[in-house]
N, C-alpha and C. Protein backbone atom coordinates (compact mmCIF):
# COMPACT_ATOMS: atom_id res chain seq x y z
N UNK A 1 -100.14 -35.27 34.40
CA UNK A 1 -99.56 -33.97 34.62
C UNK A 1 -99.16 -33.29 33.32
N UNK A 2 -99.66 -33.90 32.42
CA UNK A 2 -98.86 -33.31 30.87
C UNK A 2 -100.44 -33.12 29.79
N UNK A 3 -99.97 -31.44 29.97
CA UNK A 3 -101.29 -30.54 29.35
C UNK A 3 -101.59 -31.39 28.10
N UNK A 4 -103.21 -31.36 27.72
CA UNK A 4 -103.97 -32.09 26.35
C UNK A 4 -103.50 -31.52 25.53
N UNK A 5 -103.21 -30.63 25.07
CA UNK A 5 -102.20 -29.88 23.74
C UNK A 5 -101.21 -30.83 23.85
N UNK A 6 -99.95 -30.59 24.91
CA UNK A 6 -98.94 -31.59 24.73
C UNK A 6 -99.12 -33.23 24.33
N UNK A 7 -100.30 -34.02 25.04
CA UNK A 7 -100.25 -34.93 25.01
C UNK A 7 -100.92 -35.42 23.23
N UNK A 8 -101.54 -34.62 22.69
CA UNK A 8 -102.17 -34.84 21.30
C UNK A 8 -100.60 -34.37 20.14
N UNK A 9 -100.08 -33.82 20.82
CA UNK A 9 -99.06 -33.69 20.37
C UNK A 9 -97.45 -34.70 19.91
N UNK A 10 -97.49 -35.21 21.25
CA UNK A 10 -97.05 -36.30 21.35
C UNK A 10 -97.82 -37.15 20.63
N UNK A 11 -98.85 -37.88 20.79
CA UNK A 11 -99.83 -38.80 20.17
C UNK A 11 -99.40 -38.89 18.92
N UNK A 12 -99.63 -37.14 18.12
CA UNK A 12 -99.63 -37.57 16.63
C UNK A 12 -98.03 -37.56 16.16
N UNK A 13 -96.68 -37.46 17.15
CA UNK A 13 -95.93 -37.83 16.53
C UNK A 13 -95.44 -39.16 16.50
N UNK A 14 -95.83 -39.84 17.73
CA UNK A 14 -96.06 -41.58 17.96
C UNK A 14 -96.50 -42.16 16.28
N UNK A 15 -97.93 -41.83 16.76
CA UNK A 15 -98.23 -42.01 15.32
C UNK A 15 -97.54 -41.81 13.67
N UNK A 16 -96.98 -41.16 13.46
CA UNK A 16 -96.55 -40.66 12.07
C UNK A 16 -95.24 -41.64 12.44
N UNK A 17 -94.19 -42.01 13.65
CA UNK A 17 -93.45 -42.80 13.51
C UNK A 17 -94.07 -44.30 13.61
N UNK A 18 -94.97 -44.43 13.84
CA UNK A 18 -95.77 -45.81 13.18
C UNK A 18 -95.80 -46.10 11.83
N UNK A 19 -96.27 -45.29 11.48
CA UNK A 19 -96.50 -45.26 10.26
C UNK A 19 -95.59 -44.92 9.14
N UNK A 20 -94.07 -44.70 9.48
CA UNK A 20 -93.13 -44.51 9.37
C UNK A 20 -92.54 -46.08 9.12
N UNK A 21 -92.82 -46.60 9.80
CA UNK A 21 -92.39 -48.43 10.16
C UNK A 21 -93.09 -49.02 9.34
N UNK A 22 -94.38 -48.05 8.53
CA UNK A 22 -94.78 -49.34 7.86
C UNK A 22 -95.02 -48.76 6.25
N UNK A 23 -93.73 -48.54 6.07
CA UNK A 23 -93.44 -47.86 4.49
C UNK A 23 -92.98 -48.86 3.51
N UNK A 24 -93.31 -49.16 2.59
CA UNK A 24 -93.05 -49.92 1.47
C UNK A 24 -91.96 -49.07 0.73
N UNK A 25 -90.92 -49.60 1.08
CA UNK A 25 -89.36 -48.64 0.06
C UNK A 25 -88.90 -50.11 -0.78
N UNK A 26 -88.82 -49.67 -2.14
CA UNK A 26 -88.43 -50.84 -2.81
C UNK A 26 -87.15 -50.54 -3.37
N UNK A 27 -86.39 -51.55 -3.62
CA UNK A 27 -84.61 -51.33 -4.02
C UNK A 27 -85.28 -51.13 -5.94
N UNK A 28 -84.34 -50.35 -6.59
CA UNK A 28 -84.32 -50.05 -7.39
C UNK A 28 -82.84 -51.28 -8.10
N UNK A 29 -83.49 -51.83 -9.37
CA UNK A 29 -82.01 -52.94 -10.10
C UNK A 29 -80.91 -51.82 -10.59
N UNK A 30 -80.20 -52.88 -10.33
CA UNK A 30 -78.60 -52.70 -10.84
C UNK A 30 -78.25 -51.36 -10.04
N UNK A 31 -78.49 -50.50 -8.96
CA UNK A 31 -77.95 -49.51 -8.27
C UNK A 31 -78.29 -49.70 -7.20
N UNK A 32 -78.04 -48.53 -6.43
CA UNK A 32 -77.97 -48.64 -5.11
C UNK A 32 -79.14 -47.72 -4.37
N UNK A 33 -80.22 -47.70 -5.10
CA UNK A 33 -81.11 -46.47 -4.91
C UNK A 33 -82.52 -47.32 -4.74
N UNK A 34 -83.24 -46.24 -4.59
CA UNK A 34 -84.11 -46.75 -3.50
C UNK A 34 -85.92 -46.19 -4.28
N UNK A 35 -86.92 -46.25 -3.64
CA UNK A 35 -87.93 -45.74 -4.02
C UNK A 35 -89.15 -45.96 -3.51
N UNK A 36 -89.92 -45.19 -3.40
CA UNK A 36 -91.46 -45.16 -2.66
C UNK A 36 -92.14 -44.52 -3.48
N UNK A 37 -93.80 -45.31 -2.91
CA UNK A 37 -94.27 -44.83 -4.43
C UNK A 37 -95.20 -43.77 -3.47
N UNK A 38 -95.77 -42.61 -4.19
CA UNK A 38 -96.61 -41.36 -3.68
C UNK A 38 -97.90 -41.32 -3.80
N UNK A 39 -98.41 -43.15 -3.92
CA UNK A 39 -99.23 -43.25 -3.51
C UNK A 39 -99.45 -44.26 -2.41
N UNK A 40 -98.98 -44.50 -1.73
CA UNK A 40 -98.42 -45.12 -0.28
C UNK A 40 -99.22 -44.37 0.45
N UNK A 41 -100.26 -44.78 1.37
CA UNK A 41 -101.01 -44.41 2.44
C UNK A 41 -100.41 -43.92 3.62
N UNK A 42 -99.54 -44.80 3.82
CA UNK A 42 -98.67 -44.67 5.44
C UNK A 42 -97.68 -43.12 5.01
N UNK A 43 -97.34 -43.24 3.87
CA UNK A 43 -96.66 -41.83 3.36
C UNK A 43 -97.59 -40.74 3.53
N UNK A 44 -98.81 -40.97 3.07
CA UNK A 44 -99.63 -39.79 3.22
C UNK A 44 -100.10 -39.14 4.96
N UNK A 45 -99.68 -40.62 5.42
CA UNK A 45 -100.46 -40.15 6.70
C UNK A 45 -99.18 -39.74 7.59
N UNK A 46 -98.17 -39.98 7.08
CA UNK A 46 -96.20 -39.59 7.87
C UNK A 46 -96.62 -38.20 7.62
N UNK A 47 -96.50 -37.82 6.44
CA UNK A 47 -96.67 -36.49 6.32
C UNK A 47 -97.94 -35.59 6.34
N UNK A 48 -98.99 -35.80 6.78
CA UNK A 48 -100.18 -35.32 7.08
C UNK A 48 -100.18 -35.27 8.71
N UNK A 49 -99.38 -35.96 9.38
CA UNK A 49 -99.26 -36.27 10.70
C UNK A 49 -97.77 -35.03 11.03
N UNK A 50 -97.29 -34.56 10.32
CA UNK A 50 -96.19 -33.95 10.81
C UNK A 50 -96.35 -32.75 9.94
N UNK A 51 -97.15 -32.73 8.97
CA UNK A 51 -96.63 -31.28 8.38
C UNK A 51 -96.21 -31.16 7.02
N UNK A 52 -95.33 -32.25 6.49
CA UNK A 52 -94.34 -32.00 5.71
C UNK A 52 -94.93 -32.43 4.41
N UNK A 53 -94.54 -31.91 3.17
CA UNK A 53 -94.50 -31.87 1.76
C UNK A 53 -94.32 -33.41 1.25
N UNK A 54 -95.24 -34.20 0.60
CA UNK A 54 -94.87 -35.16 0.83
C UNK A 54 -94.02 -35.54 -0.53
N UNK A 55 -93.66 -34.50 -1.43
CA UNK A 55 -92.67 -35.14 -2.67
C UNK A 55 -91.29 -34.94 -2.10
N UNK A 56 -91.06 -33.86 -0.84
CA UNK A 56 -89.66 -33.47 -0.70
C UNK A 56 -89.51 -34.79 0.74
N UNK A 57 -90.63 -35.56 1.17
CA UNK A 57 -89.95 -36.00 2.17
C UNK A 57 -89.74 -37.73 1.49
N UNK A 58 -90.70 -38.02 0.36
CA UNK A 58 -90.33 -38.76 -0.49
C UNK A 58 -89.10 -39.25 -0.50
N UNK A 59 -88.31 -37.88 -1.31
CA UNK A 59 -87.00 -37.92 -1.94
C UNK A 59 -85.97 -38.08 -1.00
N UNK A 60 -86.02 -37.46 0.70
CA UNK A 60 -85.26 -37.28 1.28
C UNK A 60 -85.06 -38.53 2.15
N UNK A 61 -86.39 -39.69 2.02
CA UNK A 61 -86.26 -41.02 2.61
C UNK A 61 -85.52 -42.10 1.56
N UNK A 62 -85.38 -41.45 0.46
CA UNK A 62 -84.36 -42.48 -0.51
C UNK A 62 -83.08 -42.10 -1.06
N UNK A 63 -82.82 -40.65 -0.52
CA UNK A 63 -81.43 -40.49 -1.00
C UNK A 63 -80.41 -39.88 0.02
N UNK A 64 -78.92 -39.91 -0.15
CA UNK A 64 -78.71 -40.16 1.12
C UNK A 64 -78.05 -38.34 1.05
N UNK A 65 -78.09 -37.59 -0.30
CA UNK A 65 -77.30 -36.41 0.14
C UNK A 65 -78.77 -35.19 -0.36
């Protein structure tokens, strides 16, 4: 009962939170900070799957303000 627009819709945000789960974030020494590298596949495909910029969503998955 749920139109093919909606359902590809849904699909690709399933997806991008898959791929979300499978992000390599590495702790950065002696602080409390964090980091992903921008060449990470699953990054490319989070944000190719949703839309978004992938240096600003980078930054916004490792810092907390």
């Amino acid at each position: 009962g749920v139109k093919e627009s909606h359902q590809m819709t849904i699909f690709r945000i399933i997806a991008a939170i898959l791929h979300l789960g499978n992000l390599e974030i590495q702790a950065e020494r002696g602080s409390e900070g964090s980091s992903l590298s921008s060449e990470d596949e699953h990054l490319k495909n989070f944000c190719g799957l949703l839309g978004v910029e992938l240096s600003q969503m980078q930054h916004w998955l490792c810092n907390r303000k």
